[in-house]
Protein backbone atom coordinates (compact mmCIF):
# COMPACT_ATOMS: atom_id res chain seq x y z
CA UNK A 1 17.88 12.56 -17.19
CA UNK A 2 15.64 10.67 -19.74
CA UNK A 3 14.16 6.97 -19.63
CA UNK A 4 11.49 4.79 -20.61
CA UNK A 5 9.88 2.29 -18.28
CA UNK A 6 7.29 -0.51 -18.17
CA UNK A 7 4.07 1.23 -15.59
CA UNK A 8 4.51 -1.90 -13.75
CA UNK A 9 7.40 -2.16 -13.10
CA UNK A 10 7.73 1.22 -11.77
CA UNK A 11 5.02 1.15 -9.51
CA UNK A 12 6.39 -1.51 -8.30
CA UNK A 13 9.75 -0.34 -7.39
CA UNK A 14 7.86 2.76 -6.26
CA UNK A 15 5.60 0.74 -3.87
CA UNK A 16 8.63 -1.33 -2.62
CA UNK A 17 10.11 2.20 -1.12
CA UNK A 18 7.08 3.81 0.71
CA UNK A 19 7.75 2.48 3.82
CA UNK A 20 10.61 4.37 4.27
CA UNK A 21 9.47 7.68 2.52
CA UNK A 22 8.84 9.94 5.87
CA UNK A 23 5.72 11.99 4.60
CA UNK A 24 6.17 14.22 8.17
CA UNK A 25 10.20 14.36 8.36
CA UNK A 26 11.75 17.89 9.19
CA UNK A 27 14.07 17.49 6.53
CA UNK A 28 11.66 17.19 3.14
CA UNK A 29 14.43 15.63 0.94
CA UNK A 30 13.40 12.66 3.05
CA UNK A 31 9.66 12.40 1.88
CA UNK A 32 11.72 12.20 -1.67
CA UNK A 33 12.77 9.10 -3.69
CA UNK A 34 16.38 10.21 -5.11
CA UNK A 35 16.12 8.54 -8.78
CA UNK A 36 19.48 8.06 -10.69
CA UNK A 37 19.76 7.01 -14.30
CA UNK A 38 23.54 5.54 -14.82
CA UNK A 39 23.59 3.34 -18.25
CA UNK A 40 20.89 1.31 -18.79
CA UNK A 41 19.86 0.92 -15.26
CA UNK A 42 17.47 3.19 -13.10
CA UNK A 43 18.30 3.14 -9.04
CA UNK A 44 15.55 4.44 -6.47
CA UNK A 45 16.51 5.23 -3.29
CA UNK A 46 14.60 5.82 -0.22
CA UNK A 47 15.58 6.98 3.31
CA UNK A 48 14.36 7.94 6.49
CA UNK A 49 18.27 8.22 7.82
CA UNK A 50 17.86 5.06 10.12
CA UNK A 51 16.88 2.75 7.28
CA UNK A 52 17.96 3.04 3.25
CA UNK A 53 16.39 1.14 0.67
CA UNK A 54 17.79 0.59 -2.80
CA UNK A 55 15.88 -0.93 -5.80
CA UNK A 56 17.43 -1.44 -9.42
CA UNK A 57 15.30 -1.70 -12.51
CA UNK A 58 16.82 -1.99 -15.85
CA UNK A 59 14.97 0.82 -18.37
CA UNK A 60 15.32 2.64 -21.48
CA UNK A 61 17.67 4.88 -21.39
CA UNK A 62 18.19 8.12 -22.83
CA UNK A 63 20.69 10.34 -20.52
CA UNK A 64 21.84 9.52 -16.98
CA UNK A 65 21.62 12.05 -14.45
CA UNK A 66 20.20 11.97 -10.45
CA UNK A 67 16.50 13.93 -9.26
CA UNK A 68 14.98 13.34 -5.70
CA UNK A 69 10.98 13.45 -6.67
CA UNK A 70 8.29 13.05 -3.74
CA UNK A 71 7.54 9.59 -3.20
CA UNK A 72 4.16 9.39 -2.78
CA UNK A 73 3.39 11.93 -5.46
CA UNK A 74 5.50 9.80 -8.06
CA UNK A 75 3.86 6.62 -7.43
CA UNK A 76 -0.20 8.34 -7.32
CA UNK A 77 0.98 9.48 -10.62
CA UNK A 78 2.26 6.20 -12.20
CA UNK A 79 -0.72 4.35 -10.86
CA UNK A 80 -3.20 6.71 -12.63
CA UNK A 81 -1.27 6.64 -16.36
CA UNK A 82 -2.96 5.50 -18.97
CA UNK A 83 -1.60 1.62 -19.89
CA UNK A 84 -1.54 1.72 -23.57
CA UNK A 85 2.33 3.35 -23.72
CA UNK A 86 5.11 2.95 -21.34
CA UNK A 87 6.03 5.38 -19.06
CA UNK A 88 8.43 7.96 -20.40
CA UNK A 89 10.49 10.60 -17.33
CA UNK A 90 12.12 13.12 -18.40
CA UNK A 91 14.03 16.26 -17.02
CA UNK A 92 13.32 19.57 -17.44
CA UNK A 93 14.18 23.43 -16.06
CA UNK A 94 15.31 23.30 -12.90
CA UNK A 95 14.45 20.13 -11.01
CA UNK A 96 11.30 19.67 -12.56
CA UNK A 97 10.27 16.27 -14.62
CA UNK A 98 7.92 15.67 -17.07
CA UNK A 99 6.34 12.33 -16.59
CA UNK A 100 4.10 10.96 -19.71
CA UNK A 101 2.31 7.99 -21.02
CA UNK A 102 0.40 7.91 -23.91
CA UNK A 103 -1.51 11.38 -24.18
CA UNK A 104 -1.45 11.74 -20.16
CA UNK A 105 1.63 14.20 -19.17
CA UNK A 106 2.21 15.29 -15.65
CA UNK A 107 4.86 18.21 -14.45
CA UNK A 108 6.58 17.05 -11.14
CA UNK A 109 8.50 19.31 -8.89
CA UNK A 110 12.00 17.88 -7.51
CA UNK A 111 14.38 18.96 -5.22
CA UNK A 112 18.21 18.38 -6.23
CA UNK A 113 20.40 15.25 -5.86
CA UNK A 114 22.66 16.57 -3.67
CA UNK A 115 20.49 17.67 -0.93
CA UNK A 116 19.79 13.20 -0.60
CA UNK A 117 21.57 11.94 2.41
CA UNK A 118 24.77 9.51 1.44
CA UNK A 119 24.26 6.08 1.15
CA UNK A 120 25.81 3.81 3.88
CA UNK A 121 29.44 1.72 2.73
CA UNK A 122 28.12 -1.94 0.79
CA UNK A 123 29.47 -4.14 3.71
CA UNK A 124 32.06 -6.06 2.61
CA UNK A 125 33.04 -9.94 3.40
CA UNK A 126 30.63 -12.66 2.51
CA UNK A 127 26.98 -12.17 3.47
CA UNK A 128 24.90 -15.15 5.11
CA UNK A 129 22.15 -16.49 2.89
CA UNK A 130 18.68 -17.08 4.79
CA UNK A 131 15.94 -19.00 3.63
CA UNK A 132 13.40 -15.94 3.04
CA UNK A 133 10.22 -18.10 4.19
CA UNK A 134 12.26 -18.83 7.01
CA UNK A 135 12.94 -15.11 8.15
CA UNK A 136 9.16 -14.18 7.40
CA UNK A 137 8.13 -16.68 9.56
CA UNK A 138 10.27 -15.64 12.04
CA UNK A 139 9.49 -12.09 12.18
CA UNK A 140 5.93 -12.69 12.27
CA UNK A 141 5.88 -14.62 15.51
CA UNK A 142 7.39 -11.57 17.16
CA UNK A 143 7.26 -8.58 15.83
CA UNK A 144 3.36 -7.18 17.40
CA UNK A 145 5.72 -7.95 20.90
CA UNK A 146 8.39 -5.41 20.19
CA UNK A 147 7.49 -2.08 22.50
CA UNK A 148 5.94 1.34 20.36
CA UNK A 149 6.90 3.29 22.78
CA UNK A 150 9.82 5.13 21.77
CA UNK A 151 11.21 6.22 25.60
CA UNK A 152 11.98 2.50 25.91
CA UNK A 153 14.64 2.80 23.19
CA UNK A 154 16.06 -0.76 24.45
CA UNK A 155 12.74 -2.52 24.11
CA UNK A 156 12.02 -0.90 20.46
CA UNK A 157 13.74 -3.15 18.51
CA UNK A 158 14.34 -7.24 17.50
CA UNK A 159 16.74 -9.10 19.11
CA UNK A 160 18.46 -11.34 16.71
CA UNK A 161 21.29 -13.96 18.18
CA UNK A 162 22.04 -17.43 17.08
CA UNK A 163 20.11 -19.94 19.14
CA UNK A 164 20.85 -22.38 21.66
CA UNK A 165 19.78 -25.40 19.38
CA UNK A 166 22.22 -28.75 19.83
CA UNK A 167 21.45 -29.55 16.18
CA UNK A 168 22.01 -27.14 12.91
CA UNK A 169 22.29 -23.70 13.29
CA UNK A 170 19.25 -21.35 14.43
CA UNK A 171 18.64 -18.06 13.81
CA UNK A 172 16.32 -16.68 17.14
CA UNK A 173 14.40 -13.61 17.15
CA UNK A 174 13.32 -11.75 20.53
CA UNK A 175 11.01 -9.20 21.43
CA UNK A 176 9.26 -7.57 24.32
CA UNK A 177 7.45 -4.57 25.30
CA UNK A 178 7.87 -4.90 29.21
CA UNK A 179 4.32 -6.92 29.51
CA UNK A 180 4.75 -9.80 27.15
CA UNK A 181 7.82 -11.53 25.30
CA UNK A 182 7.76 -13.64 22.02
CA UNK A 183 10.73 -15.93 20.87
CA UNK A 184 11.09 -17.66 17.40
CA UNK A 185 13.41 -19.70 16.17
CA UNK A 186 14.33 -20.97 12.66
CA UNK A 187 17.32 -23.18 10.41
CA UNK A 188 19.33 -20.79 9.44
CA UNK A 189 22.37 -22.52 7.74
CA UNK A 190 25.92 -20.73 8.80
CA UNK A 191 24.37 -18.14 10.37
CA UNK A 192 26.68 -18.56 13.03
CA UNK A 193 29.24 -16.59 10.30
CA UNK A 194 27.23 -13.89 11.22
CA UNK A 195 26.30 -13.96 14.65
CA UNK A 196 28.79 -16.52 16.06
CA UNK A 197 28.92 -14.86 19.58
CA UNK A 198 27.20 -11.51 18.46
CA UNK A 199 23.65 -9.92 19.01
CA UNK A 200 22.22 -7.38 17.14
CA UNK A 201 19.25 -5.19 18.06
CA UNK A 202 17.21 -4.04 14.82
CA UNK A 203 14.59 -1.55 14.99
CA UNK A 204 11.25 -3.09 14.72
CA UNK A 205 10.21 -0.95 11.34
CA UNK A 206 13.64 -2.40 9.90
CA UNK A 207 12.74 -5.98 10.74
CA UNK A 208 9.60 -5.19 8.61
CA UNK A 209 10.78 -3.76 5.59
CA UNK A 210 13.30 -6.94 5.82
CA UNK A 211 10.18 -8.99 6.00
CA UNK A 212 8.85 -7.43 3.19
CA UNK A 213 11.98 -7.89 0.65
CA UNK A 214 12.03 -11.83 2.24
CA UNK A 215 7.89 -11.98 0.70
CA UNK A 216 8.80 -10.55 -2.56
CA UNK A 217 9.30 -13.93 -3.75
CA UNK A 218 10.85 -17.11 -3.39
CA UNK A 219 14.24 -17.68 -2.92
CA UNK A 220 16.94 -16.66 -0.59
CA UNK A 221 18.00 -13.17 1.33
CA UNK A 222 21.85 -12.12 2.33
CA UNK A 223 22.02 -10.97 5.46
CA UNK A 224 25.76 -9.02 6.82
CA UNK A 225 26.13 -7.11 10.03
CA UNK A 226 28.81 -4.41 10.36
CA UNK A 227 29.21 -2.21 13.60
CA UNK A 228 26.35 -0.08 13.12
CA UNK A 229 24.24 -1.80 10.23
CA UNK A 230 22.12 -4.83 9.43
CA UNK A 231 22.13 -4.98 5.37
CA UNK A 232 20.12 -7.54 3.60
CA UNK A 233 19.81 -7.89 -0.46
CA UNK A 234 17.56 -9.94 -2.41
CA UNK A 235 17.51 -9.95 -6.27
CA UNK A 236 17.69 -6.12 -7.21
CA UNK A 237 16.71 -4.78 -3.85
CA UNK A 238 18.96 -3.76 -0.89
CA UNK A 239 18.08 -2.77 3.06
CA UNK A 240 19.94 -0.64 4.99
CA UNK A 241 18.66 -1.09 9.12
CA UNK A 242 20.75 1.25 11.78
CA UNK A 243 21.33 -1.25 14.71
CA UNK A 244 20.03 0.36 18.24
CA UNK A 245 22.85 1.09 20.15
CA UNK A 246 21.09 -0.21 23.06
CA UNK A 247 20.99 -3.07 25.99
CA UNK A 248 18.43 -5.67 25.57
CA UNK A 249 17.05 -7.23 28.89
CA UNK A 250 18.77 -11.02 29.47
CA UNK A 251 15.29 -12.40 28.12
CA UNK A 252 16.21 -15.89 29.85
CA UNK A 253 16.02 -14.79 33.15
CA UNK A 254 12.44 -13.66 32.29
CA UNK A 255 11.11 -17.66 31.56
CA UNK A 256 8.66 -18.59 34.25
CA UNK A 257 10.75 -21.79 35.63
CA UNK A 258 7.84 -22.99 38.03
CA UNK A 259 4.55 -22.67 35.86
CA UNK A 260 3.78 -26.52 36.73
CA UNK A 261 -0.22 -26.21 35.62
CA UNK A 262 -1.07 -26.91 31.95
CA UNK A 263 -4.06 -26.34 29.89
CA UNK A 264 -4.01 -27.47 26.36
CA UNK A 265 -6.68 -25.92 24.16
CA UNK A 266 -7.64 -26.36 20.59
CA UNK A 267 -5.75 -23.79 18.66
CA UNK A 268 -7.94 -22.23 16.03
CA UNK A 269 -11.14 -22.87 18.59
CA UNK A 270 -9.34 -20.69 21.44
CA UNK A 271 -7.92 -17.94 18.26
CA UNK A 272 -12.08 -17.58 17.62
CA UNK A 273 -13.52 -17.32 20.57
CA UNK A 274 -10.71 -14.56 22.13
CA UNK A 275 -11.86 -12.98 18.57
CA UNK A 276 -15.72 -12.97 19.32
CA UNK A 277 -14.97 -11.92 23.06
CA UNK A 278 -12.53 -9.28 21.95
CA UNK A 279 -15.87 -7.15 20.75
CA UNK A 280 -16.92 -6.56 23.85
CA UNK A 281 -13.88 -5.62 25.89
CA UNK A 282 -13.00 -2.14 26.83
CA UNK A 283 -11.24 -0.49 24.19
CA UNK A 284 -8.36 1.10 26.18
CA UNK A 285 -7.56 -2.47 27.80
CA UNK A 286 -8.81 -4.95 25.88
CA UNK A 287 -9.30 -6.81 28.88
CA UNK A 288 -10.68 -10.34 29.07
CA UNK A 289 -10.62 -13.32 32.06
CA UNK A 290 -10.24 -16.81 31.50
CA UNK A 291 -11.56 -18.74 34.02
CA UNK A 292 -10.46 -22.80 34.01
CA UNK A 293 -12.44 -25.68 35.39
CA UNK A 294 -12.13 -28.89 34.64
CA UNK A 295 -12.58 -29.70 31.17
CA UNK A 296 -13.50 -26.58 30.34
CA UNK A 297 -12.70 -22.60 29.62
CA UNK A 298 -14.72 -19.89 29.61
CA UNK A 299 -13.61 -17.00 28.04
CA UNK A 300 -15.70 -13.45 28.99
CA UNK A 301 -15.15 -9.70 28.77
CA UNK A 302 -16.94 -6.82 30.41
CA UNK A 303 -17.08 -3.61 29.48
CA UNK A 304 -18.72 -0.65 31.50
CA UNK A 305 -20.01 0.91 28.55
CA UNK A 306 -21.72 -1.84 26.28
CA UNK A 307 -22.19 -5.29 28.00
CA UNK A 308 -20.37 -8.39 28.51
CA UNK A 309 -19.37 -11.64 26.61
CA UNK A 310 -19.02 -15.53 26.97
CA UNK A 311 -18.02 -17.96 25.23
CA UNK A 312 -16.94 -21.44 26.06
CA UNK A 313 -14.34 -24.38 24.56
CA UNK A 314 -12.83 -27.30 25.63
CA UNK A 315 -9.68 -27.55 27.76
CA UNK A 316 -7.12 -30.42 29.07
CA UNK A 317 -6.68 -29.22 32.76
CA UNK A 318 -5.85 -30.68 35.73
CA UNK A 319 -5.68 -28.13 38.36
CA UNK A 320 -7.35 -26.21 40.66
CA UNK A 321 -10.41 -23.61 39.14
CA UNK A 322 -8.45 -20.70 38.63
CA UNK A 323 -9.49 -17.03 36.80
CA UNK A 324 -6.80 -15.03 35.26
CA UNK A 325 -6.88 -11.56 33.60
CA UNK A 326 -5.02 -10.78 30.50
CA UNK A 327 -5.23 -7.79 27.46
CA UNK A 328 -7.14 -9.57 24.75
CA UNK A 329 -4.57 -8.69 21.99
CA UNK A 330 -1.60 -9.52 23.81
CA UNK A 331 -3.46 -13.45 23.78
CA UNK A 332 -4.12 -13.49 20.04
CA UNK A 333 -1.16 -12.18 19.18
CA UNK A 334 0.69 -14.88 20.84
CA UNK A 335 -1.74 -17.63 19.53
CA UNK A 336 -1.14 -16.44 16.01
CA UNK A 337 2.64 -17.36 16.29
CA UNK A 338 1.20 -20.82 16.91
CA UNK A 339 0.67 -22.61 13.61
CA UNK A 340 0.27 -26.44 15.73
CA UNK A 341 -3.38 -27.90 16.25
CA UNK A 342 -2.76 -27.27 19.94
CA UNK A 343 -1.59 -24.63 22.00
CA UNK A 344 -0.49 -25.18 25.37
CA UNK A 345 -0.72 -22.86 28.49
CA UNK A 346 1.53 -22.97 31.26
CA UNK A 347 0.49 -21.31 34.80
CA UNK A 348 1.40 -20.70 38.23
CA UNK A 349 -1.01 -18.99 39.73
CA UNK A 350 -3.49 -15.96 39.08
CA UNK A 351 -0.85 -13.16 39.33
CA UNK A 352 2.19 -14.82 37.85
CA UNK A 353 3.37 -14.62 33.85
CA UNK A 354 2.02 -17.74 31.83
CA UNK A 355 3.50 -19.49 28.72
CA UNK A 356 2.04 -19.87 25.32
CA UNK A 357 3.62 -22.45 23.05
CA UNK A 358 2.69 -25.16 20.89
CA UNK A 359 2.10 -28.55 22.05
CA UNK A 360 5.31 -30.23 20.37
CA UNK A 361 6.82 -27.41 18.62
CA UNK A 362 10.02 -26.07 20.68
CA UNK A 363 10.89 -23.33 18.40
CA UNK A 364 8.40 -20.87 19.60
CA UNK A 365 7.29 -19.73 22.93
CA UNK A 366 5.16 -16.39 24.42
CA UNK A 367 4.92 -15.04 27.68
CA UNK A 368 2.18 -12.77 28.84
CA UNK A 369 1.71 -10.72 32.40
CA UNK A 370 -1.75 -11.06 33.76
CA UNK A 371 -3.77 -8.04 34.59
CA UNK A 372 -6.30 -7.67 37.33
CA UNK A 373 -10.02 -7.37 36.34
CA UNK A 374 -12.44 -6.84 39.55
C-alpha cells in the first residue's frame, strides 16, 4: 500500500473517526483505523462493533492494499508533520508503515486487515434526506436526558418516531434517564418513508457521532433503518448505529396532565442565575430550591461544605408561594433546549414533576422530578 495525501485532509478524516476508536476495547484491532487504498481513493474505517464509521478521501495513489494502524497514534503523528510536503504512507515488512513528510519520517506498527471486524450490508431502498441543521438541533435538545447508566439498557438510547404533528411531517426525538425526559421535534420531509409506524431506539453515542456528520457542513444527511441498523451518509462519510433491541417506556403517559400553575421567566436571565447558583451546590447533587412568590424567584443552593447562594429574577406567577427542589443540571440542561425569550414552568405542587417549554414554541418540552432539600 502506497499514497500521497494533503496533512489536512487526513487529519481530518482521522479526527472524524476518534469517536469510535475504543482506546480500552478487549479486542485491540478495535483501537485501530483499518485503512484501504483501492484506485485512487483511500477508505478509513473505524469501529467499536456497535457503531462503524466510513470516510472516503480521494489521494495519490501508488498501490492499493488494506492496514489497520492505531487511531490515535496515526492522527498525533499527522498533526505533528512538518507542512511544507504532503503526507506520503507507505507499507513496509510486515504490517509496519512508514509515514513521511518532508524530512520528518515516522515507523508505525499495524496489525493485519483481516483481523478488522466486517462491515455491516449498505442498506438498500431509498434513504430519507434530513435537513442536517434540523437533526443537530434536534439531538441537542435531548441528548444530556438519555440515562449513562448502562443497567438501564432501555433508557440508554434516543427514541426516534415520527411525530404527532397535523401539519408536515416531524421527525421527534425522546429521551429519559428515569428522573427527567426531553422531547424535540423537527420538519422532517417524508420521513414518514422511514418511520411510517416504526420506532427506533439509537444508542445515545450513535445519535452523537450522527450529530457530528449533520455539523460537518451544510447540506442534507440520508437517513435508512433496517432491522438492526440506523445508517446515515453525508458527502463522503457513512454511520453505522446498532439499534437497542430494547422497550422504551410509553413517554406519553409520563406528561404531567394537571400542572395548572405557571411561571414564565426570562430565558437567558433564569439560564444565568441557575449558572451562578450552580457554584455553590453540593457536588454529588447539584441541588438547588426555587422558591416562587409573587413576582418574583429566588433561586439558592446550600452546600454543607462551602456556603450558600442567592440570587433573584423576575417571574409571571399567580399562585400560591411555593419552594421546590430540583438537581441544578437537570434545570439548565432543559433551559438550554429553549432557544425562545421565555421559558415557561408548569407545576402542581412541591413533590410533583414540572414542565419546561417555551412560551409559544410547541416543538419542545422537558420534564424534571423534584428532589427534597431540608
Amino acid at each position: 500500500m502506497n499514497f500521497t495525501v494533503d496533512q489536512d485532509q487526513l487529519i481530518d478524516v482521522l479526527t472524524g473517526i476518534q469517536g469510535v476508536a475504543e482506546r480500552r476495547h478487549t479486542m485491540p484491532v478495535l483501537s485501530h483505523a483499518l485503512l484501504t487504498v483501492t484506485g485512487s481513493n483511500l477508505t478509513v474505517v473505524s469501529s467499536d462493533l456497535e457503531i462503524v464509521i466510513r470516510c472516503l478521501q480521494p489521494v495519490t495513489a501508488g498501490e492499493p492494499g488494506s492496514v489497520a494502524l492505531p487511531a490515535r497514534k496515526f492522527l498525533d503523528i499527522a498533526k505533528v508533520l512538518p507542512r511544507e510536503a504532503p503526507v506520503t504512507v507507505a507499507s513496509k515488512e510486515g504490517n509496519y508503515i512508514e509515514i513521511s513528510a518532508g524530512r520528518s519520517h515516522f515507523r508505525l506498527a499495524g496489525l493485519p486487515a483481516q483481523e478488522f471486524p466486517d462491515m455491516p450490508e449498505k442498506p438498500k431502498g431509498k434513504p430519507v434526506s434530513i435537513d442536517g441543521e434540523t437533526f443537530r438541533k434536534l439531538a441537542e435538545r435531548v441528548v444530556a436526558f438519555a440515562s449513562s447508566d448502562e443497567t438501564r439498557y432501555n433508557l440508554a438510547g434516543i427514541l426516534m418516531e415520527k411525530g404527532d404533528a397535523q401539519a408536515g411531517e416531524m421527525l421527534r426525538m425522546v429521551a429519559t434517564d428515569g428522573h427527567r425526559l426531553a422531547m424535540a421535534d423537527g420538519e422532517a420531509g417524508n420521513i414518514g418513508d422511514l418511520l411510517a409506524s416504526r420506532k427506533v431506539l439509537v444508542p445515545k453515542k450513535g445519535v452523537q457521532e450522527i450529530r457530528k456528520l449533520a455539523e460537518s457542513g451544510p447540506g442534507s444527511i440520508d437517513l435508512f433503518a433496517s432491522e438492526k441498523f440506523l445508517f446515515a451518509a453525508k458527502g463522503d462519510t457513512e454511520v453505522w448505529v446498532r439499534l437497542l433491541d430494547a422497550d422504551f417506556p410509553d413517554y406519553r403517559q409520563v406528561v404531567p396532565k394537571e400542572n395548572l400553575l405557571m411561571a414564565s421567566v426570562n430565558r437567558n436571565a433564569f439560564a444565568e442565575v441557575l449558572r451562578r447558583v450552580a457554584v455553590m451546590a453540593p457536588d454529588k447533587v447539584h441541588s438547588v430550591k426555587l422558591s416562587f412568590s409573587g413576582k418574583q424567584l429566588e433561586v439558592s443552593s446550600t452546600s454543607p461544605d462551602h456556603g450558600e447562594a442567592r440570587d433573584l429574577l423576575e417571574a409571571e406567577y399567580e399562585g400560591p408561594a411555593m419552594k421546590i427542589g430540583f438537581n441544578g443540571r437537570y434545570l439548565q440542561d432543559a433551559v438550554s433546549g429553549i432557544a425562545e425569550e421565555t421559558v415557561v414552568l408548569q407545576m402542581k405542587d412541591e413533590v410533583s414533576q414540572v414542565i419546561l417549554r417555551p412560551e409559544k414554541d410547541a416543538s419542545f418540552l422537558a420534564i424534571v422530578m423534584p428532589m427534597r432539600i431540608f
